[in-house]
Protein backbone atom coordinates (compact mmCIF):
# COMPACT_ATOMS: atom_id res chain seq x y z
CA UNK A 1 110.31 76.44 74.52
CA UNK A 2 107.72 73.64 74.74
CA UNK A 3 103.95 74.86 75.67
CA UNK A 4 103.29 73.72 79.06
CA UNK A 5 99.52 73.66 80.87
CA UNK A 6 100.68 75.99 83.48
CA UNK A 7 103.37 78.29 84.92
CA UNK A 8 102.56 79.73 88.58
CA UNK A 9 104.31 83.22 89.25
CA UNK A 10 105.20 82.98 93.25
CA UNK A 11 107.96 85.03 95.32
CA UNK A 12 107.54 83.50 98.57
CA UNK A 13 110.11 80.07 98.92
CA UNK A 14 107.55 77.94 101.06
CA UNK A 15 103.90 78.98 100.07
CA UNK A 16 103.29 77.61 97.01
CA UNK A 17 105.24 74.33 97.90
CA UNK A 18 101.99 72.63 98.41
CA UNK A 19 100.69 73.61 96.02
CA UNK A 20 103.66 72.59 93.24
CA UNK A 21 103.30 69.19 94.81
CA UNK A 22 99.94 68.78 94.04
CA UNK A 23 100.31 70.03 90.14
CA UNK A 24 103.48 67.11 90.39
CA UNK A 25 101.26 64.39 91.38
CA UNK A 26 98.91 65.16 89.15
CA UNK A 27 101.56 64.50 86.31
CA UNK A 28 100.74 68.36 84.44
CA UNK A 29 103.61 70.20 82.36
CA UNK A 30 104.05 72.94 84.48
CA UNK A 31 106.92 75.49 85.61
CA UNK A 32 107.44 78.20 88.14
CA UNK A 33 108.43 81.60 87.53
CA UNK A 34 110.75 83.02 90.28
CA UNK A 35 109.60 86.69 90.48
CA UNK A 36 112.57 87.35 93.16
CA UNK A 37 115.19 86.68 90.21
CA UNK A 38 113.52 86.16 87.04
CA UNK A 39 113.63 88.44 84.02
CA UNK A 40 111.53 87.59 81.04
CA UNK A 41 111.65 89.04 76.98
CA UNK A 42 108.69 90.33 76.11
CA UNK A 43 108.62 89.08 72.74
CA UNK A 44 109.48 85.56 73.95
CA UNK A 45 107.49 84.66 77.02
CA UNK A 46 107.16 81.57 78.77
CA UNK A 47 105.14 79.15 76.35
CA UNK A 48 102.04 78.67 78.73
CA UNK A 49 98.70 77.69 78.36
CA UNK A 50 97.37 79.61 81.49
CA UNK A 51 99.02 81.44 84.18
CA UNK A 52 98.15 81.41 87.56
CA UNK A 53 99.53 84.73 89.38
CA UNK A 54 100.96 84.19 93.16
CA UNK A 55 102.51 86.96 94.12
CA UNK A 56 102.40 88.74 97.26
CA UNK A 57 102.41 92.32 98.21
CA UNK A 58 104.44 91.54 101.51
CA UNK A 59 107.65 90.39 99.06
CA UNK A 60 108.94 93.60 100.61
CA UNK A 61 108.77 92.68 104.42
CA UNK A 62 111.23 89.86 102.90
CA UNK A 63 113.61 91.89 101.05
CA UNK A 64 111.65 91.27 97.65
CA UNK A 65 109.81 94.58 97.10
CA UNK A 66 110.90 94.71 93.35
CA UNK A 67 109.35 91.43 93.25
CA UNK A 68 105.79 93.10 93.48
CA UNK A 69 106.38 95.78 89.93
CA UNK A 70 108.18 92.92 88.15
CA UNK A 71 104.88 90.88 88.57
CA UNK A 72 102.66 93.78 87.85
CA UNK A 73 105.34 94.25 84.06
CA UNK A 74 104.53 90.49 84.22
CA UNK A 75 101.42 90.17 84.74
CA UNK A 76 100.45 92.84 81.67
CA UNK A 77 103.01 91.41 79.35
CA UNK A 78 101.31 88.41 79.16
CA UNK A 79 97.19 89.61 78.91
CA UNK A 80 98.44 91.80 76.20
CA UNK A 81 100.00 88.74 74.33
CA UNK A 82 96.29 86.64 74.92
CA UNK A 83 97.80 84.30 77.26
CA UNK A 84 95.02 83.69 80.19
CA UNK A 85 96.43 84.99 83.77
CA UNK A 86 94.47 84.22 86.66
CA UNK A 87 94.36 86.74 89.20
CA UNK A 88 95.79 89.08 86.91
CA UNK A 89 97.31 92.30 86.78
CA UNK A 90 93.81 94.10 87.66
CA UNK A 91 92.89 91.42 91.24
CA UNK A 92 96.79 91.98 92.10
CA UNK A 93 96.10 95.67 91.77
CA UNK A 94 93.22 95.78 94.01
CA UNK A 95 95.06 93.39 96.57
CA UNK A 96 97.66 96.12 96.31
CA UNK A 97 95.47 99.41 97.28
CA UNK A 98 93.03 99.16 100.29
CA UNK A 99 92.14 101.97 99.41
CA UNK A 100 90.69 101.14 96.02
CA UNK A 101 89.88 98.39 98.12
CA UNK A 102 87.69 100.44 100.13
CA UNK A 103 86.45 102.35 97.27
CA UNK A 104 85.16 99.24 95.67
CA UNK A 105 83.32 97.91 99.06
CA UNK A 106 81.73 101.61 98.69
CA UNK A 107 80.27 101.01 95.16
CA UNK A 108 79.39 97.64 95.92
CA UNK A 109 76.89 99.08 98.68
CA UNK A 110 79.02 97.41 101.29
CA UNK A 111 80.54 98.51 104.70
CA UNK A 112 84.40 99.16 105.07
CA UNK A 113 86.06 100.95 108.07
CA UNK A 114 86.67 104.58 108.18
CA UNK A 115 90.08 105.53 106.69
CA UNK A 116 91.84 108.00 105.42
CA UNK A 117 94.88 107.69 103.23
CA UNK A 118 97.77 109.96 103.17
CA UNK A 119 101.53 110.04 103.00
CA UNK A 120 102.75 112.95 104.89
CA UNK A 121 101.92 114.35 108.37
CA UNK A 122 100.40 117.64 107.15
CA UNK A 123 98.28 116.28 104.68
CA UNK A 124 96.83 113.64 107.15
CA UNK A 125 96.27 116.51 109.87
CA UNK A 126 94.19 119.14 107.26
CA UNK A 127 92.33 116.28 106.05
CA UNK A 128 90.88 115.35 109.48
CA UNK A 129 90.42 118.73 110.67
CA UNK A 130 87.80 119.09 107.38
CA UNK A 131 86.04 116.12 108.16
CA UNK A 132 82.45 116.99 109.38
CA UNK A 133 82.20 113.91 111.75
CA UNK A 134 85.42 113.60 113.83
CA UNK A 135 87.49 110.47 113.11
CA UNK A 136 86.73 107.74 115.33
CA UNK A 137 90.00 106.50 117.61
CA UNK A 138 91.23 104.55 119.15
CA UNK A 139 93.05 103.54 115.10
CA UNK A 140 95.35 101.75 113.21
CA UNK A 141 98.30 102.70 111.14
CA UNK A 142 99.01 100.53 108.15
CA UNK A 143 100.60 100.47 104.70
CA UNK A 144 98.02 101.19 101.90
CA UNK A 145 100.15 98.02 99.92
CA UNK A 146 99.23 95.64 103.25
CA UNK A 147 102.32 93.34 104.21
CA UNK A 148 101.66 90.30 106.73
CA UNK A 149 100.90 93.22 109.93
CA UNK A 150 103.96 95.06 109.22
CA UNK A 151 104.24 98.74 110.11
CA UNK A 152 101.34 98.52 111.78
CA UNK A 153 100.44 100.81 114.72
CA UNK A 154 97.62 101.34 117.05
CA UNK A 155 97.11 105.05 118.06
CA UNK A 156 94.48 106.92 120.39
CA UNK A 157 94.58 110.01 118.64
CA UNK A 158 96.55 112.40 116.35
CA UNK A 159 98.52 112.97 118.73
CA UNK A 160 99.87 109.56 118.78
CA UNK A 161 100.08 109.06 114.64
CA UNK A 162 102.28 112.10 115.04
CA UNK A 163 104.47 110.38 117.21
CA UNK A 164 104.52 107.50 115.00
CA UNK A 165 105.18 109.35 111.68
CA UNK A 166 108.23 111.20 114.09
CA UNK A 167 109.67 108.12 115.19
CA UNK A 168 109.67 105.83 112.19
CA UNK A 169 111.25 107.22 109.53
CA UNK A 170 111.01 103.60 107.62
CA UNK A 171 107.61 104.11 107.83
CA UNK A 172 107.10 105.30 104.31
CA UNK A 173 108.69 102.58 103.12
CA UNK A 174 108.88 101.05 100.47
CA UNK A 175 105.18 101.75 99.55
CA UNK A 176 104.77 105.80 100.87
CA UNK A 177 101.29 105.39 100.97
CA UNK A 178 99.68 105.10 104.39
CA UNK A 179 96.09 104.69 105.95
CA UNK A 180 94.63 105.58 109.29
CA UNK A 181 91.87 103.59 110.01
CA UNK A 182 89.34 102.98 112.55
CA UNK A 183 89.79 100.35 114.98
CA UNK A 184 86.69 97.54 114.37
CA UNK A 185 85.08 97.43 117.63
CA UNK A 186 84.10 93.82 117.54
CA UNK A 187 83.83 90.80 119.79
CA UNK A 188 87.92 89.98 120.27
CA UNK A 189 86.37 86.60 121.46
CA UNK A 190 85.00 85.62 118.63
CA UNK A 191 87.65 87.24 116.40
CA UNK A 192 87.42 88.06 112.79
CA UNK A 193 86.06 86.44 110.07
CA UNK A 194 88.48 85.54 107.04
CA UNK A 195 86.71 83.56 104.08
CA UNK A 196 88.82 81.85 101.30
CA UNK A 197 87.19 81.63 97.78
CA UNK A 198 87.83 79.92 94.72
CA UNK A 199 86.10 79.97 90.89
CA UNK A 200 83.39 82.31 93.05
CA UNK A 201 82.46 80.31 95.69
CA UNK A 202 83.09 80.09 99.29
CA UNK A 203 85.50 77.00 100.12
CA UNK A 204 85.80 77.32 103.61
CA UNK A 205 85.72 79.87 106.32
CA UNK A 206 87.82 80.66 109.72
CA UNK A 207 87.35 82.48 112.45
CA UNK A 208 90.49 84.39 113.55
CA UNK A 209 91.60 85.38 117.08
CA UNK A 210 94.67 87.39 117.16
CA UNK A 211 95.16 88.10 121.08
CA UNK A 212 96.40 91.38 119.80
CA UNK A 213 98.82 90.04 116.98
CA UNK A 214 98.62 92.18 113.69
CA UNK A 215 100.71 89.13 111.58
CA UNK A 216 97.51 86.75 110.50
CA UNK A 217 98.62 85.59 107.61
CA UNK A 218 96.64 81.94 108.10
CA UNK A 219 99.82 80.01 106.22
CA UNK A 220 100.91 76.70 107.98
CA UNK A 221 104.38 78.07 107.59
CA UNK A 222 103.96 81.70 108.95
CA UNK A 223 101.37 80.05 112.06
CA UNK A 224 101.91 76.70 112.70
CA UNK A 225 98.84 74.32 113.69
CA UNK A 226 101.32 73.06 116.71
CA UNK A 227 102.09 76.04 117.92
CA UNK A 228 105.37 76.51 117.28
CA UNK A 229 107.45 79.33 116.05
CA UNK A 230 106.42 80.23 112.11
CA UNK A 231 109.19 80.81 109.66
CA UNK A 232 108.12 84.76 108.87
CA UNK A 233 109.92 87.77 107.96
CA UNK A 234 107.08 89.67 110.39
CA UNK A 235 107.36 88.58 113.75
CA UNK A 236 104.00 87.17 114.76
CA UNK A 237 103.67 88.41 118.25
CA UNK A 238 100.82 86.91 120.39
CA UNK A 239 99.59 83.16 119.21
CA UNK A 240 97.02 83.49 116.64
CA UNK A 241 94.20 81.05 116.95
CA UNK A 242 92.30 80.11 113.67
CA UNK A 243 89.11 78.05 114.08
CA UNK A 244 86.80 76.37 111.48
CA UNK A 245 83.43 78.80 110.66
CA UNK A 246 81.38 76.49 109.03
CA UNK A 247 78.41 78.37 110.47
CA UNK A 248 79.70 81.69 108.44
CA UNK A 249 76.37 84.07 108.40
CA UNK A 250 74.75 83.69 104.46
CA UNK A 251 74.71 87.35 104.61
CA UNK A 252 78.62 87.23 104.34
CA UNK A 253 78.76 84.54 101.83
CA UNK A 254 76.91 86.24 99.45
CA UNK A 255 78.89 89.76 99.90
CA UNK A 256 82.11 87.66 99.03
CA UNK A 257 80.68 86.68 96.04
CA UNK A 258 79.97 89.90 94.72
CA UNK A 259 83.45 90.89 95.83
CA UNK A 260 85.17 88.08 94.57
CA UNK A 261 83.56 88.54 90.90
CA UNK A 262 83.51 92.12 90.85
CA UNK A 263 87.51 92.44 91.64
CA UNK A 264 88.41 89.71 88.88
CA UNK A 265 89.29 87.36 91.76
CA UNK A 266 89.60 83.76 90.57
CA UNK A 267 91.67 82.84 93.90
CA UNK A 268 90.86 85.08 96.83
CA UNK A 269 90.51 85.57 101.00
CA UNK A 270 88.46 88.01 101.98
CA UNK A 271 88.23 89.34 106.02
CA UNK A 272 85.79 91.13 107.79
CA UNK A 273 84.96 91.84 111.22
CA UNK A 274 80.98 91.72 112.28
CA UNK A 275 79.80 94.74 113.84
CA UNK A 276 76.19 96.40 114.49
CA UNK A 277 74.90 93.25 112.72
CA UNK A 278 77.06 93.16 109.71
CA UNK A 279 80.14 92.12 108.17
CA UNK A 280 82.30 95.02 107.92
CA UNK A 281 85.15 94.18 104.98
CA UNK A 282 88.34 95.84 105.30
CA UNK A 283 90.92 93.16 103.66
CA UNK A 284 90.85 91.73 99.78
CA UNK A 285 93.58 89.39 99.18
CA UNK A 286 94.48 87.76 95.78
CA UNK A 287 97.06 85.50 97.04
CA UNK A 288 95.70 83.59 99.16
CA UNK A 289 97.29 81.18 102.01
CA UNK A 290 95.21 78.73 102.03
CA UNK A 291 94.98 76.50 105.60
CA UNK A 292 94.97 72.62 104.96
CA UNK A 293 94.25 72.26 108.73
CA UNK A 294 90.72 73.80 108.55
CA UNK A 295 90.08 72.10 104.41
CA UNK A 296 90.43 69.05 105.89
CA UNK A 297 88.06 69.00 108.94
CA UNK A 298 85.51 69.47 105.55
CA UNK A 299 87.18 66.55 103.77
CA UNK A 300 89.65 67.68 101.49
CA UNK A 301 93.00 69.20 100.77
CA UNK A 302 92.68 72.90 99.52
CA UNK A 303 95.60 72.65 97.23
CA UNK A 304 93.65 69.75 95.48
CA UNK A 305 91.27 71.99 94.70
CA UNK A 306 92.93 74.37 93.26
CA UNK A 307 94.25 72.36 90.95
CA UNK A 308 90.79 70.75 90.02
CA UNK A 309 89.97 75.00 89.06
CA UNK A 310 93.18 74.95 87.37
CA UNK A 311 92.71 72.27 85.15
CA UNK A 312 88.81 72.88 84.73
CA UNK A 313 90.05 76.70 83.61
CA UNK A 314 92.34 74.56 80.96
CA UNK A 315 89.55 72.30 79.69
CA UNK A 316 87.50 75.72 79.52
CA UNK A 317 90.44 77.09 77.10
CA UNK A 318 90.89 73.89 75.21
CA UNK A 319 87.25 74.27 74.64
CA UNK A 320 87.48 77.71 72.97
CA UNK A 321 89.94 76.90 71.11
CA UNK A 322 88.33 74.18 69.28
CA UNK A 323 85.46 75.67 68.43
């Protein structure tokens, strides 16, 4: 196979479509590897200069779950052959835990929401009963792997997550792994907060109001800048409004940038909610759905960008290599 400058590993069949159409008009060598169908020989991988890792963890929600391991196989196969992966198998780890999610905002010195992760009822129920503080409610249910707001549930107390747990059986699956977590109680006005980042830097931020929706995936596809009905597997529920943030508190900024470089994000969105005076971080996403409606009330087209990092990262390589 001939060496191309880039393959892009994506699951979702309208995402990355920008994206591919900026690498085209650009005139790069470049290919994309189908993680819903591909299978790949180890000892003969795709002939790439660098890889650029799209997957999702919400592949599942479409009927793709073994989409998400066969990236993860992927993903290693090729760092441990010395091709260069952005995003690799260790940011597409962390986008698929909150938990170690969490556990990172902890030893960054940064504020998460309360949680507790478990995957059966009993376990959940003697873990809160030996918590000195009682768990704060009103809470959400959601998958540990994340998945565009699905199986998602707000509950008032145990109570309620027992009823859950009781009436969904589907609930632990595919990913058994659940959290409870505390409700944010911030201004539903003003919404939350989700930053998108690229090389380490902020490129733009957004406020998001959900009127209640847990589906905020900010894609053009999934939430439409005219309002109309997005093409997603998770039913949005109430319109989600998304606003341009250019006035995103410093404060912020700089705790993305921390997170960012100590996750081994080279693509990333991060969301937070501000409460008590801070930005409290509770979502880390590797792939990330980037919003050409807000890019371009700064001037540009966010796909354009990318490729700019993608082809600096190249030049970067090239360098290396020659010296």
């Amino acid at each position: 196979m001939r060496e191309i400058d880039f393959l892009v590993l994506y699951e979702h069949p309208e995402w990355q479509k920008p994206l591919f159409a900026a690498l085209e008009a650009r005139g790069h060598s470049w290919a994309a590897f189908d993680l819903k169908k591909a299978a790949f020989d180890p000892a003969a991988l795709p002939n790439a200069r660098l890889v650029f890792n799209q997957a999702s963890p919400s592949a599942y929600v479409r009927g793709n779950g073994r989409a998400i391991p066969h990236a993860m196989t992927l993903l290693r196969s090729f760092e441990a052959a010395g091709i260069p992966v952005l995003n690799g198998h260790g940011a597409f780890a962390l986008e698929l835990s909150k938990a170690a999610q969490l556990a990172l905002l902890r030893r960054l010195g940064l504020r998460g929401p309360r949680t507790v992760a478990f995957h059966a009822a009993d376990g959940l129920e003697e873990t809160l009963a030996r918590q000195e503080t009682p768990f704060p409610f009103p809470a959400l249910i959601k998958p540990d792997m994340g998945g565009s707001g699905a199986r998602m549930h707000r509950v008032e107390n145990v109570d309620d997550v027992l009823a859950v747990i009781a009436r969904e059986p589907t609930l632990f699956e595919p990913d058994p792994v659940m959290l409870l977590q505390e409700l944010l109680p911030y201004d539903p006005e003003h919404g939350i907060v989700r930053m998108e980042f690229l090389d380490g830097e902020l490129l733009y931020a957004m406020r998001v109001v959900s009127n209640g929706a847990f589906n905020l995936c900010p894609s053009e596809v999934c939430h439409p800048v005219d309002g109309a009905e997005g093409v997603c597997a998770v039913p949005a529920g109430p319109k989600v409004a998304f606003h341009d943030y250019p006035e995103v508190p410093e404060e912020a900024v700089e705790a993305g940038r921390r997170i960012v470089r100590a996750g081994g994000l080279d693509v990333g969105g991060l969301e937070y909610a501000w409460v008590d005076g801070e930005p409290v971080f509770y979502d880390i996403n590797a792939n990330s759905n980037l919003r050409p409606a807000i890019a371009e009330l700064h001037g540009f087209d966010p796909f354009e960008r990318v490729v700019d990092f993608l082809e600096t990262r190249l030049r970067r390589r090239e360098a290396r290599a020659a010296e």
